[in-house]
C-alpha atoms as a PDB file:
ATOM      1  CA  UNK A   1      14.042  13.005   9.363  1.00  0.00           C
ATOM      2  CA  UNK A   2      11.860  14.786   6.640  1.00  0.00           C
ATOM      3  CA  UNK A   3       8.665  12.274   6.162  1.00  0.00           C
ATOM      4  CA  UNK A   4       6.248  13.729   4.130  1.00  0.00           C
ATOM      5  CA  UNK A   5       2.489  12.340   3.214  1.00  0.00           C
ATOM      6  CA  UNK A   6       1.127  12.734  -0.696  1.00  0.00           C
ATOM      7  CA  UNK A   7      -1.783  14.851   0.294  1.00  0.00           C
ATOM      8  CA  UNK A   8      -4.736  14.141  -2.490  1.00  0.00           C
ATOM      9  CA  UNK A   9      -8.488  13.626  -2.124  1.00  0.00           C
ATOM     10  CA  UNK A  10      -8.284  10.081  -0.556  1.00  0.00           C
ATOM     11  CA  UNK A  11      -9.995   9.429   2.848  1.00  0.00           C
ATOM     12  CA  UNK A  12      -7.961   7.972   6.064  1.00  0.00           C
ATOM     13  CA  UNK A  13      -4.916   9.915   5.702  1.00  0.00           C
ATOM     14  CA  UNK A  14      -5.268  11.564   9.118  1.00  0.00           C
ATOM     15  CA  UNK A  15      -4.937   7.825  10.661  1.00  0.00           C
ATOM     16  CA  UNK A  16      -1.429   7.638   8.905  1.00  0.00           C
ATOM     17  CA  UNK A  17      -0.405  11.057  10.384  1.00  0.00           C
ATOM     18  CA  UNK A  18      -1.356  10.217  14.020  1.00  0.00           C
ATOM     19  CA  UNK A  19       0.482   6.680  13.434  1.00  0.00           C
ATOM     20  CA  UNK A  20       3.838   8.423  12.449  1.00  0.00           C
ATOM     21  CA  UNK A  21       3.025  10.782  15.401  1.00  0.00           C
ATOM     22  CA  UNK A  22       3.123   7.898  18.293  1.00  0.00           C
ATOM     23  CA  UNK A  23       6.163   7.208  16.561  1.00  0.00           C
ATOM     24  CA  UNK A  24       7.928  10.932  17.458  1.00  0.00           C
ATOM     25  CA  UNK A  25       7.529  11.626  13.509  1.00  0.00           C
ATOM     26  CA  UNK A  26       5.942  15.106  12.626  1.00  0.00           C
ATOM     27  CA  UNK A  27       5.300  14.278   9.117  1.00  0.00           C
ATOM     28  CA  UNK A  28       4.286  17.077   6.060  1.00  0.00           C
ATOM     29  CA  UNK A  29       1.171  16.685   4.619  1.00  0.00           C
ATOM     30  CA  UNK A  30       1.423  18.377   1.265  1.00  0.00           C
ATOM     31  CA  UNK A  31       0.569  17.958  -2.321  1.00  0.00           C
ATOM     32  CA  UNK A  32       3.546  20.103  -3.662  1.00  0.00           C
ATOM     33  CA  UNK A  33       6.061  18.806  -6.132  1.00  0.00           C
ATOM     34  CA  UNK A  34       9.065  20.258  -4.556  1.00  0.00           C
ATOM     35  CA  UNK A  35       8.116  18.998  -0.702  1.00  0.00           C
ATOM     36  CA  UNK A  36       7.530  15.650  -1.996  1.00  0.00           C
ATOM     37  CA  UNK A  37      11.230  15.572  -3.669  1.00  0.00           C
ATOM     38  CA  UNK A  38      12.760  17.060  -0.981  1.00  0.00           C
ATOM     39  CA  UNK A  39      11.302  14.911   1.481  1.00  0.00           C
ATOM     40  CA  UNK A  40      13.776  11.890   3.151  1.00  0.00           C
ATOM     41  CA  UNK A  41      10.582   8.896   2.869  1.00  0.00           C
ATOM     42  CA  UNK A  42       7.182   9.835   0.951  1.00  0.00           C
ATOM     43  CA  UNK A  43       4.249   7.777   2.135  1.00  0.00           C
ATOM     44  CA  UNK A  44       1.153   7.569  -0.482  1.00  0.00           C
ATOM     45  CA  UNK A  45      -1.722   6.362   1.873  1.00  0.00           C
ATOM     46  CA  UNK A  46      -5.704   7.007   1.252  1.00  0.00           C
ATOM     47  CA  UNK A  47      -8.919   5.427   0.672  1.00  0.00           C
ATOM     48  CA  UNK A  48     -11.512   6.073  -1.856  1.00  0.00           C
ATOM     49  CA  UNK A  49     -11.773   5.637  -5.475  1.00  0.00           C
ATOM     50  CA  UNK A  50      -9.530   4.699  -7.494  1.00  0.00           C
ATOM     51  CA  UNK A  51     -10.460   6.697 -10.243  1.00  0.00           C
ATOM     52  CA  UNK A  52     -11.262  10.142  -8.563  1.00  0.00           C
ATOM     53  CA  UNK A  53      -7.685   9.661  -6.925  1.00  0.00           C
ATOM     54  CA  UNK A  54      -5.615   9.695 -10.015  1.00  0.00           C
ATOM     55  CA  UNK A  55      -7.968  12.762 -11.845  1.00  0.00           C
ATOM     56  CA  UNK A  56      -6.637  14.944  -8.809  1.00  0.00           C
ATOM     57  CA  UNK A  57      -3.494  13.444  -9.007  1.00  0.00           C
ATOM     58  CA  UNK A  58      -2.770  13.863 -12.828  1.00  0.00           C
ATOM     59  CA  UNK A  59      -4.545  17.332 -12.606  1.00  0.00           C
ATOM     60  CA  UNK A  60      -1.538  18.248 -10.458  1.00  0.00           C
ATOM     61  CA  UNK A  61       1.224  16.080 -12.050  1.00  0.00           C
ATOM     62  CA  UNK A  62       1.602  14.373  -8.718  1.00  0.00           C
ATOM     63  CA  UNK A  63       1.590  11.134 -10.686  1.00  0.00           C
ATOM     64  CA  UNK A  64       4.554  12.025 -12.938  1.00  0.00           C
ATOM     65  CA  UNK A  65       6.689  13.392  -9.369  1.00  0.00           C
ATOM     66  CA  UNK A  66       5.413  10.168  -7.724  1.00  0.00           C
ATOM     67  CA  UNK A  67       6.760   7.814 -10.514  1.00  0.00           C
ATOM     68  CA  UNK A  68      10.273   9.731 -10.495  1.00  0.00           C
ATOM     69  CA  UNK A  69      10.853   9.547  -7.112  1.00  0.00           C
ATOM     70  CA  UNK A  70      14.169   8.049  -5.633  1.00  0.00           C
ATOM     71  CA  UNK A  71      13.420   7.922  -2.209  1.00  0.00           C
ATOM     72  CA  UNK A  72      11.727   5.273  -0.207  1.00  0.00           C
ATOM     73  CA  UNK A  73       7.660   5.143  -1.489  1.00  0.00           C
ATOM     74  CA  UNK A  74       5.307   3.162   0.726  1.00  0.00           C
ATOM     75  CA  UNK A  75       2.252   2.875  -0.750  1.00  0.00           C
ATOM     76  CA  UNK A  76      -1.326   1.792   1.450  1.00  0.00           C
ATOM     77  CA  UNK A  77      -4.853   0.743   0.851  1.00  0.00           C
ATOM     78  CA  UNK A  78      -5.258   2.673  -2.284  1.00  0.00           C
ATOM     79  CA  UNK A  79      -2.232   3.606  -2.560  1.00  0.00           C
ATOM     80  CA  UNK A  80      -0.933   0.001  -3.182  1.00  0.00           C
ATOM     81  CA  UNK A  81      -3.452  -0.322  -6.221  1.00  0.00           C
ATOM     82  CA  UNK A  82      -2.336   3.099  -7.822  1.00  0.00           C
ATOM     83  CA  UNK A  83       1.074   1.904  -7.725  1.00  0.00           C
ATOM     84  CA  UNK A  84      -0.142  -0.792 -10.092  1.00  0.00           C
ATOM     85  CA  UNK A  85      -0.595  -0.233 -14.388  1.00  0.00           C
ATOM     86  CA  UNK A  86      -4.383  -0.702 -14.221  1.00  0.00           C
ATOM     87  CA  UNK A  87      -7.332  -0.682 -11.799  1.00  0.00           C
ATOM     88  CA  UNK A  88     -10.972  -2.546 -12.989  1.00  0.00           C
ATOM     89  CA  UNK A  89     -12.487   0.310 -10.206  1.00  0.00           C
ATOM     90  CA  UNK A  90     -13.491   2.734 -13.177  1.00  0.00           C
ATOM     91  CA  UNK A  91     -11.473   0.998 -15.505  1.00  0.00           C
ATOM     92  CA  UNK A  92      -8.586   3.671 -14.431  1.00  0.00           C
ATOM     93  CA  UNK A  93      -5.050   3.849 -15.308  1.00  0.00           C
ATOM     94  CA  UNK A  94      -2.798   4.078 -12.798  1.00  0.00           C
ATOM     95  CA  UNK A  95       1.202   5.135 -12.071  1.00  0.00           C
ATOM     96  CA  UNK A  96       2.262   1.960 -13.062  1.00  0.00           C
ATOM     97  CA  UNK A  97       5.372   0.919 -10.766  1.00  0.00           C
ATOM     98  CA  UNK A  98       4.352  -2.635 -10.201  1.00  0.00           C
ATOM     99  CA  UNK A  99       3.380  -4.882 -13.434  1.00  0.00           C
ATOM    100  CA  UNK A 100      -0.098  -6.154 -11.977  1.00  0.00           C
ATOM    101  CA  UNK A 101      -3.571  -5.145 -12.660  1.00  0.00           C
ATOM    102  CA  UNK A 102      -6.059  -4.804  -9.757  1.00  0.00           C
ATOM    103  CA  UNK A 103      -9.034  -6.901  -9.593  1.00  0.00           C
ATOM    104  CA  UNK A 104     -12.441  -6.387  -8.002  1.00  0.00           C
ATOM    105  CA  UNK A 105     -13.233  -9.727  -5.352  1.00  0.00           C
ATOM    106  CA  UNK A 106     -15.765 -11.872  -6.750  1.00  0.00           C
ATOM    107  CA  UNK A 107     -17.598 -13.731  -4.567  1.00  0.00           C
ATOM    108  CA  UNK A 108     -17.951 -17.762  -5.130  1.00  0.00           C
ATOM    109  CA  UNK A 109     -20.087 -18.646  -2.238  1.00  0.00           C
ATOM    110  CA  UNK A 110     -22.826 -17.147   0.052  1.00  0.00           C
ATOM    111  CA  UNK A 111     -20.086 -16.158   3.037  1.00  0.00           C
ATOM    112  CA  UNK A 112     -18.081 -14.126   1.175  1.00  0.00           C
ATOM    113  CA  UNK A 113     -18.506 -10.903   1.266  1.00  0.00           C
ATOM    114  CA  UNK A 114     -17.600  -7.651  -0.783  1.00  0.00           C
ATOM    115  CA  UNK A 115     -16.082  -5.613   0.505  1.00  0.00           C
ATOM    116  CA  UNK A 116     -13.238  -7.691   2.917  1.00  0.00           C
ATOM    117  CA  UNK A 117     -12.968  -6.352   6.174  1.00  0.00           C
ATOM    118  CA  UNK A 118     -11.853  -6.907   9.135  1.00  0.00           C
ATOM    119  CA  UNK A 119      -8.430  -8.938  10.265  1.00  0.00           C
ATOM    120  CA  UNK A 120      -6.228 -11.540   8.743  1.00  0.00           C
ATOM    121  CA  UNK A 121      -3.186 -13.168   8.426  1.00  0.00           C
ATOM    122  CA  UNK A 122      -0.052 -12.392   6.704  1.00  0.00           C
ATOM    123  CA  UNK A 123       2.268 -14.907   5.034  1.00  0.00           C
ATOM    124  CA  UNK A 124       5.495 -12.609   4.696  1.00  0.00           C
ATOM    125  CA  UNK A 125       7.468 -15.942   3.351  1.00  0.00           C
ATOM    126  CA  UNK A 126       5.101 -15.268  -0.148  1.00  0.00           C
ATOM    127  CA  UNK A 127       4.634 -17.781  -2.832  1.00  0.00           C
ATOM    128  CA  UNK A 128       5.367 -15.704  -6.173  1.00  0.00           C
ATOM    129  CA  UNK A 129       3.685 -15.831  -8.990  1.00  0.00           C
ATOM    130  CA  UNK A 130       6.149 -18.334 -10.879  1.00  0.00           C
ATOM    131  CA  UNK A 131       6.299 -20.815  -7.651  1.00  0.00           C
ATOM    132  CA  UNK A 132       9.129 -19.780  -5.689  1.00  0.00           C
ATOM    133  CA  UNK A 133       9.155 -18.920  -2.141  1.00  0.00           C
ATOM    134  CA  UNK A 134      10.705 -15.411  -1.509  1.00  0.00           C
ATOM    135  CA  UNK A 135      12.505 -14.732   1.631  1.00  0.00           C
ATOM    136  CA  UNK A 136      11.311 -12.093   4.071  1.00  0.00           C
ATOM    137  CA  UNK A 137      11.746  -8.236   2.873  1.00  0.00           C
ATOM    138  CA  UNK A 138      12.880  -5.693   5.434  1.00  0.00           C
ATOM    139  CA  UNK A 139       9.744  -4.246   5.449  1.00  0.00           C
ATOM    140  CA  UNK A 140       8.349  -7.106   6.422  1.00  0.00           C
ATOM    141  CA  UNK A 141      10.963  -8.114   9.556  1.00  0.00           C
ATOM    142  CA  UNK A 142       9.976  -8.489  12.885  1.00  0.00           C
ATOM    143  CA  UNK A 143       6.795  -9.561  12.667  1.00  0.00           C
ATOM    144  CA  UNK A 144       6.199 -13.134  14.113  1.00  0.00           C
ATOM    145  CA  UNK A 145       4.916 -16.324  12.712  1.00  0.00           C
ATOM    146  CA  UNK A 146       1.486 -15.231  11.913  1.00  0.00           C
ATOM    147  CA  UNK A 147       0.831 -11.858  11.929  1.00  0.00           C
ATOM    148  CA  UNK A 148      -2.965 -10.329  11.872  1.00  0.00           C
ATOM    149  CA  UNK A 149      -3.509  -7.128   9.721  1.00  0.00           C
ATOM    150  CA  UNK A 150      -6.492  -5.225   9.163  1.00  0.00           C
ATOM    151  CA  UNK A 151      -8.183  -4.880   5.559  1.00  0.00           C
ATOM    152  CA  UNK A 152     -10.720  -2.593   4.330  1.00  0.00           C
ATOM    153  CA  UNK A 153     -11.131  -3.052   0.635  1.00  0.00           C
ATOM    154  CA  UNK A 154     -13.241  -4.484  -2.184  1.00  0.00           C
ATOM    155  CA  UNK A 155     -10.554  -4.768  -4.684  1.00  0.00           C
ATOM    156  CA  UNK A 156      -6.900  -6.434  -4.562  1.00  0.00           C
ATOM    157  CA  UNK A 157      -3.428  -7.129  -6.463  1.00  0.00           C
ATOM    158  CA  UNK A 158      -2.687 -10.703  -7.912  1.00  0.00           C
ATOM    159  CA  UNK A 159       0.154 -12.583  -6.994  1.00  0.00           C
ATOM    160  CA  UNK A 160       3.142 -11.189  -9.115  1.00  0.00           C
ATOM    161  CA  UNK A 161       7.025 -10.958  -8.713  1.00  0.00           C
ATOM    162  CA  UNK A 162       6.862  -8.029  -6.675  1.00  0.00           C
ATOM    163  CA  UNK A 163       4.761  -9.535  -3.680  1.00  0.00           C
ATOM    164  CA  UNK A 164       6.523 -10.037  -0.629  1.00  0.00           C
ATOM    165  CA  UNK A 165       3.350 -11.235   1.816  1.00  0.00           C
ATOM    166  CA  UNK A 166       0.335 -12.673   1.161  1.00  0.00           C
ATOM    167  CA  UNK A 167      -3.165 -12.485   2.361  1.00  0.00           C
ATOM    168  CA  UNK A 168      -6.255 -15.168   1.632  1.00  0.00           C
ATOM    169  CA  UNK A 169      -9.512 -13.810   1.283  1.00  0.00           C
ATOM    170  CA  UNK A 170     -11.490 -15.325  -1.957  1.00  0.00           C
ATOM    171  CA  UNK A 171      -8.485 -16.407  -3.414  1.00  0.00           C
ATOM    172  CA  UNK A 172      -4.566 -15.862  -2.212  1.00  0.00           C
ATOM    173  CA  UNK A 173      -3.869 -11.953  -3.001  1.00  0.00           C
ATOM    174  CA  UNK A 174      -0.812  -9.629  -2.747  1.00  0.00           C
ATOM    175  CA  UNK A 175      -1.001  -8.109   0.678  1.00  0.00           C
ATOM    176  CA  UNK A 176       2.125  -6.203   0.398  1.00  0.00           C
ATOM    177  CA  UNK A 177       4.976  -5.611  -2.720  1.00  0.00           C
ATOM    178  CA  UNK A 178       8.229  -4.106  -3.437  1.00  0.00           C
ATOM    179  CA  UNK A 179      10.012  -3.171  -6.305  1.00  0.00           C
ATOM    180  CA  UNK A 180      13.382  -0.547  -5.941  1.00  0.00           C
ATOM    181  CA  UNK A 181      12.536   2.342  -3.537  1.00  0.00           C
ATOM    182  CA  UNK A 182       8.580   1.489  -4.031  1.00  0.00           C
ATOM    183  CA  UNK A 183       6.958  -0.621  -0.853  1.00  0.00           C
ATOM    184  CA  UNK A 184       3.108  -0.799  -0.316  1.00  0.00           C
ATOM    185  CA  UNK A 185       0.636  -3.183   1.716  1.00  0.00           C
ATOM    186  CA  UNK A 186      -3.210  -3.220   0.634  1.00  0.00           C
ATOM    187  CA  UNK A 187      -4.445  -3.590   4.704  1.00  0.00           C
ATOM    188  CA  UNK A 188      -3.808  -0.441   6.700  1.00  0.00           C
ATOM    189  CA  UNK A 189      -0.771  -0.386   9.090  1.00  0.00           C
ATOM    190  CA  UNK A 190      -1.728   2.326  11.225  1.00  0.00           C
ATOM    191  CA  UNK A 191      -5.087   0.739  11.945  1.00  0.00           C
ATOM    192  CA  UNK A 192      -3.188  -2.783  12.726  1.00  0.00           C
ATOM    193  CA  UNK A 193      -1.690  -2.372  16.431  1.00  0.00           C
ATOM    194  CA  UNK A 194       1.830  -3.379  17.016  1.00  0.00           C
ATOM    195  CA  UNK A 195       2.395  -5.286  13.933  1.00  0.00           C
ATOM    196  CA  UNK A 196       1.666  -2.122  11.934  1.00  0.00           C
ATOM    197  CA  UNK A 197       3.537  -0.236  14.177  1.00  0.00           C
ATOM    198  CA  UNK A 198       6.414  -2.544  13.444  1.00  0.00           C
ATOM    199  CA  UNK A 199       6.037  -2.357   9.698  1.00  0.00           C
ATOM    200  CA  UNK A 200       5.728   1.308   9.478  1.00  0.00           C
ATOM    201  CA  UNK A 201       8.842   1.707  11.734  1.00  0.00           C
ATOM    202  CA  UNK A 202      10.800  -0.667   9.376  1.00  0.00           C
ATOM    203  CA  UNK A 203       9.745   1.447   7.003  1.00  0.00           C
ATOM    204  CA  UNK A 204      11.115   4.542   8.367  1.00  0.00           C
ATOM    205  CA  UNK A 205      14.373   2.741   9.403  1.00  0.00           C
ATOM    206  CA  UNK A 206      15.021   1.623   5.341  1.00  0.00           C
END
C-alpha cells in the first residue's frame, strides 16, 4: 500500500512515521502534488501554528491538492483544525472541509489550564451538535468502553455534524470528525499506545 505523509513545516511528524513503521508501513514523506495524488491514504499530521502551516502550505498549493483529494485524508493535532474553515490562532483561514471554526480554550476556573495536555477519555458514541447520538464510525471501532487518548493542544473544534467522538476538557469538544474521504482526531494517535495503534490501523484498513 502507497501511504504517504503531507510533509510541511509542522513539528511531530517523525512520531507519525515511526507509528506507521511498527505497523510494517514505509510511508512517503513528501510535499509534492503528484505523490500526494498518487498515494493509496494521505495522512496530514503536525504541530505548530496554525497560521505558519497554511503560508507554507498555500505557498505550494498543497492546500488546493489537499482539498481535491479522493482518497482517504486523516487529519491530526493540527491537522484536524486546518481541515476546518477558520482558526482564531492568527485569525487564519484554513482548507475548509469541515463547517466548524476552531476556538482557543478559555479557562473558567483556577485548575484549568492552557494548553490541555496530557490523557483523556473518548466518547466515540458522540452527541452532535443538533442532539442526536451518532453511532460509532469505522475509524473509531475497536476501541473499548472508555478509551484514553493523549492531547497536546491549546485550541479545539466545537461540536458539529461531522464529530464522531468527543473529548471534555473546559467544555465538551470534537476529538475526532469525518466527512466523505476526510477523517481527523485533535489528540495524537501515535503518541496514544494501543488505542492509537488501533485507530491508525482502522485507518489504513478503510
Amino acid at each position: 500500500m502507497n501511504v504517504a505523509i503531507v510533509k510541511y513545516n509542522a513539528g511531530n511528524i517523525y512520531s507519525v512515521v515511526n507509528a506507521l513503521k511498527r505497523l510494517g508501513i514505509e510511508p512517503l514523506l513528501t510535499d509534492d502534488a503528484e505523490q500526494l495524488k498518487k498515494a493509496d491514504k494521505v495522512l496530514f499530521p503536525g504541530q505548530g501554528h496554525a497560521g505558519e502551516a497554511m503560508s507554507y502550505l498555500k505557498a505550494r498549493r498543497l492546500d488546493e491538492v489537499i482539498r481535491d483529494l479522493r482518497q482517504p485524508v486523516f487529519g491530526i493535532c493540527v491537522g484536524q483544525q486546518l481541515l476546518c474553515r477558520h482558526s482564531e490562532e492568527g485569525d487564519t483561514q484554513c482548507i475548509g472541509i469541515f463547517d466548524a471554526d476552531v476556538k482557543r480554550f478559555q479557562p473558567q476556573r483556577h485548575e484549568d489550564k492552557v494548553p490541555c495536555m496530557g490523557w483523556n477519555e473518548l466518547d466515540v458514541r458522540c452527541k452532535m451538535a443538533d442532539g442526536r447520538c451518532g453511532g460509532v464510525d469505522p475509524l473509531m471501532e475497536g476501541l473499548g468502553e472508555h478509551p484514553y487518548v493523549y492531547f497536546v493542544h491549546s485550541f479545539y473544534v466545537p461540536t458539529c455534524a461531522d464529530t464522531i467522538s468527543t473529548a471534555d476538557y473546559i467544555l465538551p469538544y470534537s476529538a475526532s470528525m469525518h466527512k466523505d474521504n476526510f477523517y481527523a482526531c485533535q489528540f495524537h494517535p501515535e503518541k496514544s499506545g494501543r488505542v492509537g495503534e488501533r485507530i491508525i490501523r482502522n485507518f489504513i484498513e478503510l
